[in-house]
N, C-alpha and C. Protein backbone atom coordinates (compact mmCIF):
# COMPACT_ATOMS: atom_id res chain seq x y z
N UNK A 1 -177.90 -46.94 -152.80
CA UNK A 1 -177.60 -48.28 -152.30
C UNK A 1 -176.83 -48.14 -150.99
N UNK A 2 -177.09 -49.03 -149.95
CA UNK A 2 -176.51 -49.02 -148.71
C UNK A 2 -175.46 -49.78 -148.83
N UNK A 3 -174.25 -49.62 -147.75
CA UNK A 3 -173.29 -50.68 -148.09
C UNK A 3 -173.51 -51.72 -147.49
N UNK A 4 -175.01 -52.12 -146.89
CA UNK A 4 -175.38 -53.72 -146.60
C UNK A 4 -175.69 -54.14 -147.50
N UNK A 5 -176.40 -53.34 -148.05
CA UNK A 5 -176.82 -53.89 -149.83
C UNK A 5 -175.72 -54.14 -150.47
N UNK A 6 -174.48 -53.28 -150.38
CA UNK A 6 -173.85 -53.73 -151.42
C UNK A 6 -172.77 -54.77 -151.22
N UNK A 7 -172.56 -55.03 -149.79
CA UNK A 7 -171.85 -56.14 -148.81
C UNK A 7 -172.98 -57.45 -149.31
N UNK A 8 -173.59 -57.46 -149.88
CA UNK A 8 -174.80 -58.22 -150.31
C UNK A 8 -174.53 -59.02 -151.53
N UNK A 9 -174.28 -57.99 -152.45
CA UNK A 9 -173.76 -58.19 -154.15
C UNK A 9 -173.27 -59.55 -154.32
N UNK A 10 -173.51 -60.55 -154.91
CA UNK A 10 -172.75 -61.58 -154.95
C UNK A 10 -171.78 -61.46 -156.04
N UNK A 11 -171.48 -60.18 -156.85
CA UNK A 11 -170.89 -60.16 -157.87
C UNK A 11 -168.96 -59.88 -156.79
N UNK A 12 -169.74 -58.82 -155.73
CA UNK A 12 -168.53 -58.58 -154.80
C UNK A 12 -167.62 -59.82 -154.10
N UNK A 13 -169.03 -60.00 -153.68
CA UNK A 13 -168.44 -61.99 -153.00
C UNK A 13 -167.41 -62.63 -154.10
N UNK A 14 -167.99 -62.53 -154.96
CA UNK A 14 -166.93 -63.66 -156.30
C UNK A 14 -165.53 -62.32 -156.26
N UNK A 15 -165.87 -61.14 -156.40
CA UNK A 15 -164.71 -60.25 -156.98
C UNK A 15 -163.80 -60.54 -155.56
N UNK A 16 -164.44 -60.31 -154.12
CA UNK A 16 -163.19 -60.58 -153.51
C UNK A 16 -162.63 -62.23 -152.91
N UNK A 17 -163.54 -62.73 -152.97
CA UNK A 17 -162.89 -64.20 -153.59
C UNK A 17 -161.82 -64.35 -154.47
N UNK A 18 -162.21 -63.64 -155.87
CA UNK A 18 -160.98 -63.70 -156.67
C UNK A 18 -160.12 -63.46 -156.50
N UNK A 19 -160.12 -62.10 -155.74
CA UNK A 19 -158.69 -61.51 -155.72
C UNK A 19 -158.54 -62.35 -154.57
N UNK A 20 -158.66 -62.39 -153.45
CA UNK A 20 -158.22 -63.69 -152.64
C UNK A 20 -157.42 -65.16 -153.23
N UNK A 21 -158.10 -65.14 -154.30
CA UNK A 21 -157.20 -66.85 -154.84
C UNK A 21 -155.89 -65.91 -155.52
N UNK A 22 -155.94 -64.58 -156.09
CA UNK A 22 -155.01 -64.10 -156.87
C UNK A 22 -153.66 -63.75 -156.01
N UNK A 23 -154.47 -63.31 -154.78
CA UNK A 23 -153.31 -62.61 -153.88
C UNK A 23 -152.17 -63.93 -153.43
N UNK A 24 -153.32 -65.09 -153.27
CA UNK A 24 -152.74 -66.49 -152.32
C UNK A 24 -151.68 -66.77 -153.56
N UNK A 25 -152.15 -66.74 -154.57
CA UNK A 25 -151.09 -67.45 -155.26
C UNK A 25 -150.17 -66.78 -156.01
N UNK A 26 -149.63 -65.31 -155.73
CA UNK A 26 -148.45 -64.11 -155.89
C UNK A 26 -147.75 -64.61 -154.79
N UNK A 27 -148.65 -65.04 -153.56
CA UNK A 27 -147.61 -64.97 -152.23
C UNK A 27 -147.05 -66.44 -152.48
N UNK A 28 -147.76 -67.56 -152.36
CA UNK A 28 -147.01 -68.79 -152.72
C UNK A 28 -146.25 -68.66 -153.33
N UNK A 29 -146.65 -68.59 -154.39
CA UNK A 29 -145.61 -69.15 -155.66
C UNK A 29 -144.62 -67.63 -155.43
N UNK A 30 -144.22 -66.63 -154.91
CA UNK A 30 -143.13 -65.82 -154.84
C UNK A 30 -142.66 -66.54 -153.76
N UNK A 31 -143.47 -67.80 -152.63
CA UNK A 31 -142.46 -68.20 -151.84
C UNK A 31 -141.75 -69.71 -152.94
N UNK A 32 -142.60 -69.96 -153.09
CA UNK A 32 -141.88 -71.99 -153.78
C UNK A 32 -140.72 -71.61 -154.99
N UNK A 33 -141.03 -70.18 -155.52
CA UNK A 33 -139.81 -69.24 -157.02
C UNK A 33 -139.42 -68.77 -156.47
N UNK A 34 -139.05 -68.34 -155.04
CA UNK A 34 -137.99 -67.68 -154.65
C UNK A 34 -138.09 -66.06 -155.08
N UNK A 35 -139.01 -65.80 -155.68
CA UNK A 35 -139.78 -64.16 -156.17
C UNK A 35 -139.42 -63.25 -155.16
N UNK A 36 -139.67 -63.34 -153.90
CA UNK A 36 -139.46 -62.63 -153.28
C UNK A 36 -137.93 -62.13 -153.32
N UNK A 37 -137.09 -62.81 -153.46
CA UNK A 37 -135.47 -62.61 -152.69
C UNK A 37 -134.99 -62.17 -154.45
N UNK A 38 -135.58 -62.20 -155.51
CA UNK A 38 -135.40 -62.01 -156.67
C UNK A 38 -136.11 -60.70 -157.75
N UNK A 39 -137.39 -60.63 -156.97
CA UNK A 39 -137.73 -58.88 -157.67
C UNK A 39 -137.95 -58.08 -156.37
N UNK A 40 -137.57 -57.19 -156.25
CA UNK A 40 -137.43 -56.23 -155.01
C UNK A 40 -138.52 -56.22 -154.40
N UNK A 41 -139.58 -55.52 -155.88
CA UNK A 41 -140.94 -54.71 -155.70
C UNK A 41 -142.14 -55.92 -154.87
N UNK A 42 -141.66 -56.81 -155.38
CA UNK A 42 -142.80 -58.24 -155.30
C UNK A 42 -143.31 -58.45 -153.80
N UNK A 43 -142.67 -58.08 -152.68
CA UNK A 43 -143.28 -57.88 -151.37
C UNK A 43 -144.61 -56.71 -151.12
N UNK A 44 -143.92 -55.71 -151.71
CA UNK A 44 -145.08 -54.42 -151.98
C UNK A 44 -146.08 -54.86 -152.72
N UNK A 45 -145.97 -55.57 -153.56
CA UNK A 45 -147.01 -55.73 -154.68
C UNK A 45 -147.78 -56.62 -153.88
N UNK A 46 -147.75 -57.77 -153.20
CA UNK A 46 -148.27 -58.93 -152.63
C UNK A 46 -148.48 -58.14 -151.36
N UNK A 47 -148.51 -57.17 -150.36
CA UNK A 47 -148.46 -56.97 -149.48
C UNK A 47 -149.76 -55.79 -149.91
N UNK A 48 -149.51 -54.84 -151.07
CA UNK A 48 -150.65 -53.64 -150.99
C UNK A 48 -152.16 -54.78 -151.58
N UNK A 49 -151.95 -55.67 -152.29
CA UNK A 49 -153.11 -56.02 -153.03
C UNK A 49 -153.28 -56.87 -151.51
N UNK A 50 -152.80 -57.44 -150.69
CA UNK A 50 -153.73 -58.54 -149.58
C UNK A 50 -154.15 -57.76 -148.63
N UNK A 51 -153.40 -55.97 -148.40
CA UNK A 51 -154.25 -54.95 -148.02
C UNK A 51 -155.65 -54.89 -148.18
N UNK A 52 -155.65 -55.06 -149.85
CA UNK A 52 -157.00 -54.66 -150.24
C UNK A 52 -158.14 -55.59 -149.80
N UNK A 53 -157.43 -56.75 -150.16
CA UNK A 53 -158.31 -58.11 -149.52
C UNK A 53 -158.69 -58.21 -148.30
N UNK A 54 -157.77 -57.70 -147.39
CA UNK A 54 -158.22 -57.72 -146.39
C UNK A 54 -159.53 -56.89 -146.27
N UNK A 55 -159.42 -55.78 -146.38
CA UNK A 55 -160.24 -54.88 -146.47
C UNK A 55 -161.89 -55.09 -146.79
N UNK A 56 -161.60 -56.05 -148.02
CA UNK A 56 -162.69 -56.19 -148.92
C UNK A 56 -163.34 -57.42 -147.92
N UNK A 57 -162.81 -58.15 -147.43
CA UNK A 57 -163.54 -59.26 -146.52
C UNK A 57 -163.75 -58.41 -145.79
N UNK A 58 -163.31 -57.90 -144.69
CA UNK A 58 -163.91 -56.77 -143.58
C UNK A 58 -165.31 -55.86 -144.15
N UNK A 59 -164.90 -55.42 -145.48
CA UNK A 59 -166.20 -54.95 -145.28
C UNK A 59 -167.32 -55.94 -145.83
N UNK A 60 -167.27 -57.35 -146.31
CA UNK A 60 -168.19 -58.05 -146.58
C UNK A 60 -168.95 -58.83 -145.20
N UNK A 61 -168.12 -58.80 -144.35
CA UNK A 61 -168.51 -59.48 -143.41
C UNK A 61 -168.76 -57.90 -142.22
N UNK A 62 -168.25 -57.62 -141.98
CA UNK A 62 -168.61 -55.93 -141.72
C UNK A 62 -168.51 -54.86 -141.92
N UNK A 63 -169.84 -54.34 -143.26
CA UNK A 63 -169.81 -53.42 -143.58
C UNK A 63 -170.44 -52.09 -143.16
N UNK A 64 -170.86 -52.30 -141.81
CA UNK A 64 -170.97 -50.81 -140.71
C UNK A 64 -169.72 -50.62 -140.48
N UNK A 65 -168.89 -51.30 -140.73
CA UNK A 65 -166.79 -50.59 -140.65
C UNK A 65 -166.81 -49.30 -141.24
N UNK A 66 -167.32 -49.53 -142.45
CA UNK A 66 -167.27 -48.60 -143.65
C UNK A 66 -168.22 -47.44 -143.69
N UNK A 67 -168.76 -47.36 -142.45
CA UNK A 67 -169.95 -45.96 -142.30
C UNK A 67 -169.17 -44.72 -141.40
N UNK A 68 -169.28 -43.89 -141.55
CA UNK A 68 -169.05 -42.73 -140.64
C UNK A 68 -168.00 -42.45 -141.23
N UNK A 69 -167.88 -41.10 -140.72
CA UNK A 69 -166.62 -39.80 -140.81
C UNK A 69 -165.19 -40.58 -140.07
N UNK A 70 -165.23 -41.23 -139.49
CA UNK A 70 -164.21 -42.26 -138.93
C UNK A 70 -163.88 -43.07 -139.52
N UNK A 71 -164.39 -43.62 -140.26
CA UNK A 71 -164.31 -45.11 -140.78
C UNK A 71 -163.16 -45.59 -141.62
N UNK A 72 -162.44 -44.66 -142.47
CA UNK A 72 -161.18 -44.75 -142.97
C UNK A 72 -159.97 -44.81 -142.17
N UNK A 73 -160.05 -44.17 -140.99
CA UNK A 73 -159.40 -44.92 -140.18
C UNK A 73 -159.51 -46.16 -139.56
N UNK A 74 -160.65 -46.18 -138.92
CA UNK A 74 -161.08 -47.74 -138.31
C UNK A 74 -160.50 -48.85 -139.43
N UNK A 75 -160.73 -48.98 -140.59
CA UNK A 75 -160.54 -49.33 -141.33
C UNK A 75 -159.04 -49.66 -141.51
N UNK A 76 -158.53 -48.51 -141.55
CA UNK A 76 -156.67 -48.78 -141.53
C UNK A 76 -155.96 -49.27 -140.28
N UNK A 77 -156.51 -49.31 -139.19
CA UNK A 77 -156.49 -49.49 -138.04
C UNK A 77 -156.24 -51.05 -137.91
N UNK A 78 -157.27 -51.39 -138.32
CA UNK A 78 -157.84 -53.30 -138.71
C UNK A 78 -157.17 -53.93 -139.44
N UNK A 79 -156.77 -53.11 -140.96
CA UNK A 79 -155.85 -53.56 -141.78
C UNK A 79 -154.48 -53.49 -140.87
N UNK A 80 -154.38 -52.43 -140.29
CA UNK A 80 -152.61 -52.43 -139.86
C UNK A 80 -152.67 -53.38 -138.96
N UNK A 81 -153.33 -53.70 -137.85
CA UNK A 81 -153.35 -54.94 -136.93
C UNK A 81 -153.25 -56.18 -137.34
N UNK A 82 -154.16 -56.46 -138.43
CA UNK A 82 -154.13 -57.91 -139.23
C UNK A 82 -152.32 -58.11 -139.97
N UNK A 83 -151.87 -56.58 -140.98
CA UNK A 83 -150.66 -56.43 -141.18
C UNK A 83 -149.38 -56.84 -139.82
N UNK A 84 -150.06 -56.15 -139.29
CA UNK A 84 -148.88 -56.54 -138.05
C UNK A 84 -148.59 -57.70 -137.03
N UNK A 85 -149.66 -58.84 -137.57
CA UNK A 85 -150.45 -60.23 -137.12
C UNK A 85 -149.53 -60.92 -137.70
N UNK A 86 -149.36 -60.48 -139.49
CA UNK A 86 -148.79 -61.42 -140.47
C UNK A 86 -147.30 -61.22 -140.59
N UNK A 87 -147.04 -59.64 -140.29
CA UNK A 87 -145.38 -59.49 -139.82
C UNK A 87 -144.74 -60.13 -138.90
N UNK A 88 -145.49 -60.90 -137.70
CA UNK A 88 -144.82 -61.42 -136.21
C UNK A 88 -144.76 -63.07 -137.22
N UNK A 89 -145.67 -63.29 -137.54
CA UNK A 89 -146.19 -64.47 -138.34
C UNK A 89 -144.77 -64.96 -139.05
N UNK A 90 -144.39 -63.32 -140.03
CA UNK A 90 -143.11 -63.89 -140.73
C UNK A 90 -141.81 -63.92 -140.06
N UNK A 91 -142.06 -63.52 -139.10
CA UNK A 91 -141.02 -63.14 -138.54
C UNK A 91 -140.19 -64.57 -137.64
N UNK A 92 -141.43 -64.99 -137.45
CA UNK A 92 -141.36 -66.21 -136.17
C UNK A 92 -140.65 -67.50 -137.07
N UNK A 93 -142.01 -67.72 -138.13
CA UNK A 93 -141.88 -68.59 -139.03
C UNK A 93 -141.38 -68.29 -141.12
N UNK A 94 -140.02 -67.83 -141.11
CA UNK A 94 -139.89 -67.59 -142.23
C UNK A 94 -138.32 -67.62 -142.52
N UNK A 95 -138.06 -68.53 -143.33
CA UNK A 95 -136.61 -68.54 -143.76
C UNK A 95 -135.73 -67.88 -144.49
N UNK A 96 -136.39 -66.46 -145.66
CA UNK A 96 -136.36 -66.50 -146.39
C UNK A 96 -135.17 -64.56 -146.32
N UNK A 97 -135.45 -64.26 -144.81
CA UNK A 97 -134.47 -63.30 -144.05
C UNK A 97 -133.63 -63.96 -143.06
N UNK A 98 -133.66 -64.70 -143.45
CA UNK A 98 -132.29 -65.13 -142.17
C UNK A 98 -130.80 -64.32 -142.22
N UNK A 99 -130.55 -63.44 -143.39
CA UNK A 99 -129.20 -63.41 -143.70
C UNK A 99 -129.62 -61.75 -143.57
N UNK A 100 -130.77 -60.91 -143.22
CA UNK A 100 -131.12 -59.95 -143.24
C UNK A 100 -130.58 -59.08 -141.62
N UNK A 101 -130.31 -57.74 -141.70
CA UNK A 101 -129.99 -57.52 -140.29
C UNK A 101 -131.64 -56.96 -139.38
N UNK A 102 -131.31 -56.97 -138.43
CA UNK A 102 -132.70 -56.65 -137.76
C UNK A 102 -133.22 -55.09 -138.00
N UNK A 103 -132.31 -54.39 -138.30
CA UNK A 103 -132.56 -52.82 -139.09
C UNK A 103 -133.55 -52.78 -139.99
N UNK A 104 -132.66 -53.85 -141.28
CA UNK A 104 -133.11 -53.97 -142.31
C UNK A 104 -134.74 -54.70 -142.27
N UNK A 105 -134.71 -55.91 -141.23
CA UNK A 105 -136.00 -56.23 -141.09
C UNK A 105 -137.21 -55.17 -141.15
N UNK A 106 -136.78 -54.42 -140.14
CA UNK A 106 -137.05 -53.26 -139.28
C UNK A 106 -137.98 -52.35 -140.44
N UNK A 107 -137.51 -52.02 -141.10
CA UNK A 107 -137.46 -50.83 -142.54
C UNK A 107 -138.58 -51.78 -143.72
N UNK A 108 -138.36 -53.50 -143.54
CA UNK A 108 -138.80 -53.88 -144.50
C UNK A 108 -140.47 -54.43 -143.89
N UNK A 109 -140.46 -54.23 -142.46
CA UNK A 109 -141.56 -54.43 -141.75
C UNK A 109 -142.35 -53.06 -141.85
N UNK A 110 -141.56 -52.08 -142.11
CA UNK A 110 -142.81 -50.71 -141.79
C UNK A 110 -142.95 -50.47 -143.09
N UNK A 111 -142.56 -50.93 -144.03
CA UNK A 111 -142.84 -50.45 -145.50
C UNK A 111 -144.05 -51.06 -145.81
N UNK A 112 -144.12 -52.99 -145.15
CA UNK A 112 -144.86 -53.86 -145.34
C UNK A 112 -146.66 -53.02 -144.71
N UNK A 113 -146.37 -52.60 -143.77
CA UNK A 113 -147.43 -51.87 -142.97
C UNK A 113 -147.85 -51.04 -143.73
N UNK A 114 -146.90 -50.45 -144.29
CA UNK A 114 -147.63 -49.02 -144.99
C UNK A 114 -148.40 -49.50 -146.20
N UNK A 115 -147.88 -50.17 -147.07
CA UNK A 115 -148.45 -50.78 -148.36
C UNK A 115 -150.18 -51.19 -148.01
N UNK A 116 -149.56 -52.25 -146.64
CA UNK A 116 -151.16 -53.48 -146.28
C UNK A 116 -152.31 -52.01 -146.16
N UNK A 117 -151.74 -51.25 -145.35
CA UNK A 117 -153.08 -49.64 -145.13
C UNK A 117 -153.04 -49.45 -146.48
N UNK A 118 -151.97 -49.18 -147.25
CA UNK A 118 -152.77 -47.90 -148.56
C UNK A 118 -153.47 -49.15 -148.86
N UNK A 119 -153.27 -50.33 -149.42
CA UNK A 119 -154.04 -51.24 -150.15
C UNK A 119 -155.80 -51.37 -149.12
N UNK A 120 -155.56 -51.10 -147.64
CA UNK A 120 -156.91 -51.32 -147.13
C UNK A 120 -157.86 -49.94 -147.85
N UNK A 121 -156.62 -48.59 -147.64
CA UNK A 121 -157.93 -47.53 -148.32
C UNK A 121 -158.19 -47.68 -149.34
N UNK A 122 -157.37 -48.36 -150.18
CA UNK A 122 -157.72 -48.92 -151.63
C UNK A 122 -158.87 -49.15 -151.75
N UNK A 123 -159.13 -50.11 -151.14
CA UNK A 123 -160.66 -50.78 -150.75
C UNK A 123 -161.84 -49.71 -150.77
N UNK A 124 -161.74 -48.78 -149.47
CA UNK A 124 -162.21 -48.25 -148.87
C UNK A 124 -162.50 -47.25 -149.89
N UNK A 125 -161.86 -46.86 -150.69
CA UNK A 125 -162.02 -45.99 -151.81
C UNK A 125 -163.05 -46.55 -152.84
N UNK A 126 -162.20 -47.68 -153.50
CA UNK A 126 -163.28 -48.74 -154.14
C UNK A 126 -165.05 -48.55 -153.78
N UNK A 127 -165.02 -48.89 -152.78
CA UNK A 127 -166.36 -49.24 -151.76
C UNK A 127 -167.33 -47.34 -152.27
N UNK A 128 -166.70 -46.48 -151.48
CA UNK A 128 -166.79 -45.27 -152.07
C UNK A 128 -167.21 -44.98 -153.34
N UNK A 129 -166.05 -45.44 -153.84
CA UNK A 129 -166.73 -44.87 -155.65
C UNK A 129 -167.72 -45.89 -156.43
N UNK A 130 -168.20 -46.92 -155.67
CA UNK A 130 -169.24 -47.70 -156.02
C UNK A 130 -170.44 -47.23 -155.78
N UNK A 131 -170.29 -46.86 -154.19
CA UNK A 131 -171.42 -45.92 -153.88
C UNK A 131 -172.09 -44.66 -154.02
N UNK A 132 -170.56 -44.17 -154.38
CA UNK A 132 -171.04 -42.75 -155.25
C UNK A 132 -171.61 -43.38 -156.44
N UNK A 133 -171.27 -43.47 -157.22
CA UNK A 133 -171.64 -44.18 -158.80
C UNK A 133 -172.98 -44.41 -158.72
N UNK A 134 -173.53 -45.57 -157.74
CA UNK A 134 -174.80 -45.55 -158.15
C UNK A 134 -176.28 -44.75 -157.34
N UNK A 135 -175.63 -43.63 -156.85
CA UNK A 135 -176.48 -43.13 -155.96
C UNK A 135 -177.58 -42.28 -156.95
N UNK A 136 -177.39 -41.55 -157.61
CA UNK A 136 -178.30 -41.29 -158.94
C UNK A 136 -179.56 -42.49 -159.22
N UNK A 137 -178.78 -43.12 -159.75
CA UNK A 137 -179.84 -44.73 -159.45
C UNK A 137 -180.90 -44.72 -158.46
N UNK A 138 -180.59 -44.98 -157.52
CA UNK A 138 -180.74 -45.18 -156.58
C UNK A 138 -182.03 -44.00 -155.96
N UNK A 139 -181.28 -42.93 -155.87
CA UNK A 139 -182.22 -42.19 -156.05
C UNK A 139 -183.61 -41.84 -156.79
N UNK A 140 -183.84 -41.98 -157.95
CA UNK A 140 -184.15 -42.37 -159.16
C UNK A 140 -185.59 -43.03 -158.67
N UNK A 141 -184.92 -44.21 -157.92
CA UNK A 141 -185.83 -45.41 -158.00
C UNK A 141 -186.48 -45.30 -156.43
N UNK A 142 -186.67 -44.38 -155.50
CA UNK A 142 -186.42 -43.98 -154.46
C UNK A 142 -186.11 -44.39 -152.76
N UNK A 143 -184.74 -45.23 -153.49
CA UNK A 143 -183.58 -44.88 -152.08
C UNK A 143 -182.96 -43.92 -151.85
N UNK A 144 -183.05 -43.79 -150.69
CA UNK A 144 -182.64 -42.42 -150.01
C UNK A 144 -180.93 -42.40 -150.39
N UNK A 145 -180.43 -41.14 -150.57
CA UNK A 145 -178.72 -41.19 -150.72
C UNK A 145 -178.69 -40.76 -149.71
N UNK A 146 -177.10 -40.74 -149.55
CA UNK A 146 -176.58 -40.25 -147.96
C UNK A 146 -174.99 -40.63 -148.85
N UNK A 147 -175.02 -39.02 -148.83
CA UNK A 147 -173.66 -38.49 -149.39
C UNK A 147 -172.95 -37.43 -148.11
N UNK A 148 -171.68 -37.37 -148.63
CA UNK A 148 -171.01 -36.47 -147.38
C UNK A 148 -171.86 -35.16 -147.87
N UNK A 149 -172.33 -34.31 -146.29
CA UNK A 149 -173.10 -33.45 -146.21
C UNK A 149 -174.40 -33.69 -146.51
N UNK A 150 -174.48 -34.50 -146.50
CA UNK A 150 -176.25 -34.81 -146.27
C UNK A 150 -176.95 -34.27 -147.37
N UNK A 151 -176.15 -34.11 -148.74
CA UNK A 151 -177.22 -33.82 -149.88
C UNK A 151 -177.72 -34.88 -150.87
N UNK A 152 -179.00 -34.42 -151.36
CA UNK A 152 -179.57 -35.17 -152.22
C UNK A 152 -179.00 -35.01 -153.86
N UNK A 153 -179.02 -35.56 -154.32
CA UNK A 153 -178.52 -35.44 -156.08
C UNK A 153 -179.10 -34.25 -156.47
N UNK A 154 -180.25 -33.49 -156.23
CA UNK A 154 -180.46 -32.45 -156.69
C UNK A 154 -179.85 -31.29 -156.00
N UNK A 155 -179.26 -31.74 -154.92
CA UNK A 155 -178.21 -30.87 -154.45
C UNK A 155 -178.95 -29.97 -153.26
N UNK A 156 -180.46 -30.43 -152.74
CA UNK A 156 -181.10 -30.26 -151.84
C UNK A 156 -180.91 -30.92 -150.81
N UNK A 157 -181.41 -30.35 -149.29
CA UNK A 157 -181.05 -31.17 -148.41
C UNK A 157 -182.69 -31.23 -147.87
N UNK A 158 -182.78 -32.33 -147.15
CA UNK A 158 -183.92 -32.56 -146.13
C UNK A 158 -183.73 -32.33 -145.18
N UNK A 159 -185.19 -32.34 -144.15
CA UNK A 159 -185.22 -32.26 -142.72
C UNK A 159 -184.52 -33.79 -142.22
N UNK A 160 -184.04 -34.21 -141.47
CA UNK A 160 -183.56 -35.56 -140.89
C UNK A 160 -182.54 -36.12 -141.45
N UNK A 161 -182.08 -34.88 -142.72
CA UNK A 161 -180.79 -35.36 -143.00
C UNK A 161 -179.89 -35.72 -142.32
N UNK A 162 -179.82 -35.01 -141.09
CA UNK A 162 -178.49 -34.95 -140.27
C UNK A 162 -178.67 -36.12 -139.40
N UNK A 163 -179.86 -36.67 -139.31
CA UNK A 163 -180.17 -37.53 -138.16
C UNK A 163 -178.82 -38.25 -137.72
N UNK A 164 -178.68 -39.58 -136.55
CA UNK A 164 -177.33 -40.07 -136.64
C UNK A 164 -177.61 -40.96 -137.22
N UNK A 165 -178.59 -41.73 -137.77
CA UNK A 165 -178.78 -42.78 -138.68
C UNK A 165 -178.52 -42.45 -139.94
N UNK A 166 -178.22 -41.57 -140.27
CA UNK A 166 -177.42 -40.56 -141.40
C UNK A 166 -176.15 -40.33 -141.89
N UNK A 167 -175.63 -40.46 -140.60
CA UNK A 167 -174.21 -40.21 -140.25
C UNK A 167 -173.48 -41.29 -140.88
């Protein structure tokens, strides 16, 4: 399966939809309960899972992100930019550090960054072990795989494996 095909799935569409309504409403309602200023962890937690979301829309809406020997970066790259979109975001408009020093901001902004990436490779992993998973299948039924190193499930390689449409 290609990951246009699987950027396709409408089962994915609903899964990252869901987690989209799940993430929106950890972050609300930790803002309207005061969650945030009351469990430590609850920024990390709301910050690695909207990583993932992010992620998971990026690759639904572009999933040539998710091709090449590069792509886990590109990927974290996008997530950290969008992360660092929503840090100026809180920063500008948010009441909820006012009593915080700019250090502390400081420390609680790069932690925020780090979480939003692992949660994007989250994704990116996800995406991965979907595609590993059904490449057997796939094969099987005969779509071509395109695994790292250019082998086939029988652990043979072809001529044009390497092509860059391969890559």
């Amino acid at each position: 399966m290609s990951r246009s095909n699987l950027a396709r799935e409408p089962w994915l569409w609903a899964f990252v939809g869901g987690w989209a309504a799940v993430v929106s409403a950890l972050h609300f309602g930790g803002l309207a309960y005061n969650v945030y200023t009351r469990i430590w962890w609850w920024d990390v937690l709301t910050h690695s899972l909207s990583g993932f979301g992010v992620a998971g829309v990026l690759f639904l809406v572009f999933p040539r992100t998710f091709r090449g020997v590069r792509a886990p970066v590109v990927v974290a790259g996008i997530v950290l930019a969008i992360g660092a979109g929503f840090e100026v975001y809180e920063y500008l408009f948010k009441d909820f550090w006012w009593g915080w020093s700019m250090a502390y901001y400081a420390e609680d902004t790069a932690i925020d960054l780090v979480v939003d990436v692992a949660g994007g490779l989250g994704f990116f992993a996800f995406v991965e072990g979907i595609l590993r998973s059904r490449t057997p299948a796939d094969a099987a039924s005969g779509e071509s795989s395109r695994r790292i190193g250019h082998l086939r499930s029988d652990g043979g390689e072809k001529s044009g494996d390497d092509s860059p449409a391969n890559r």
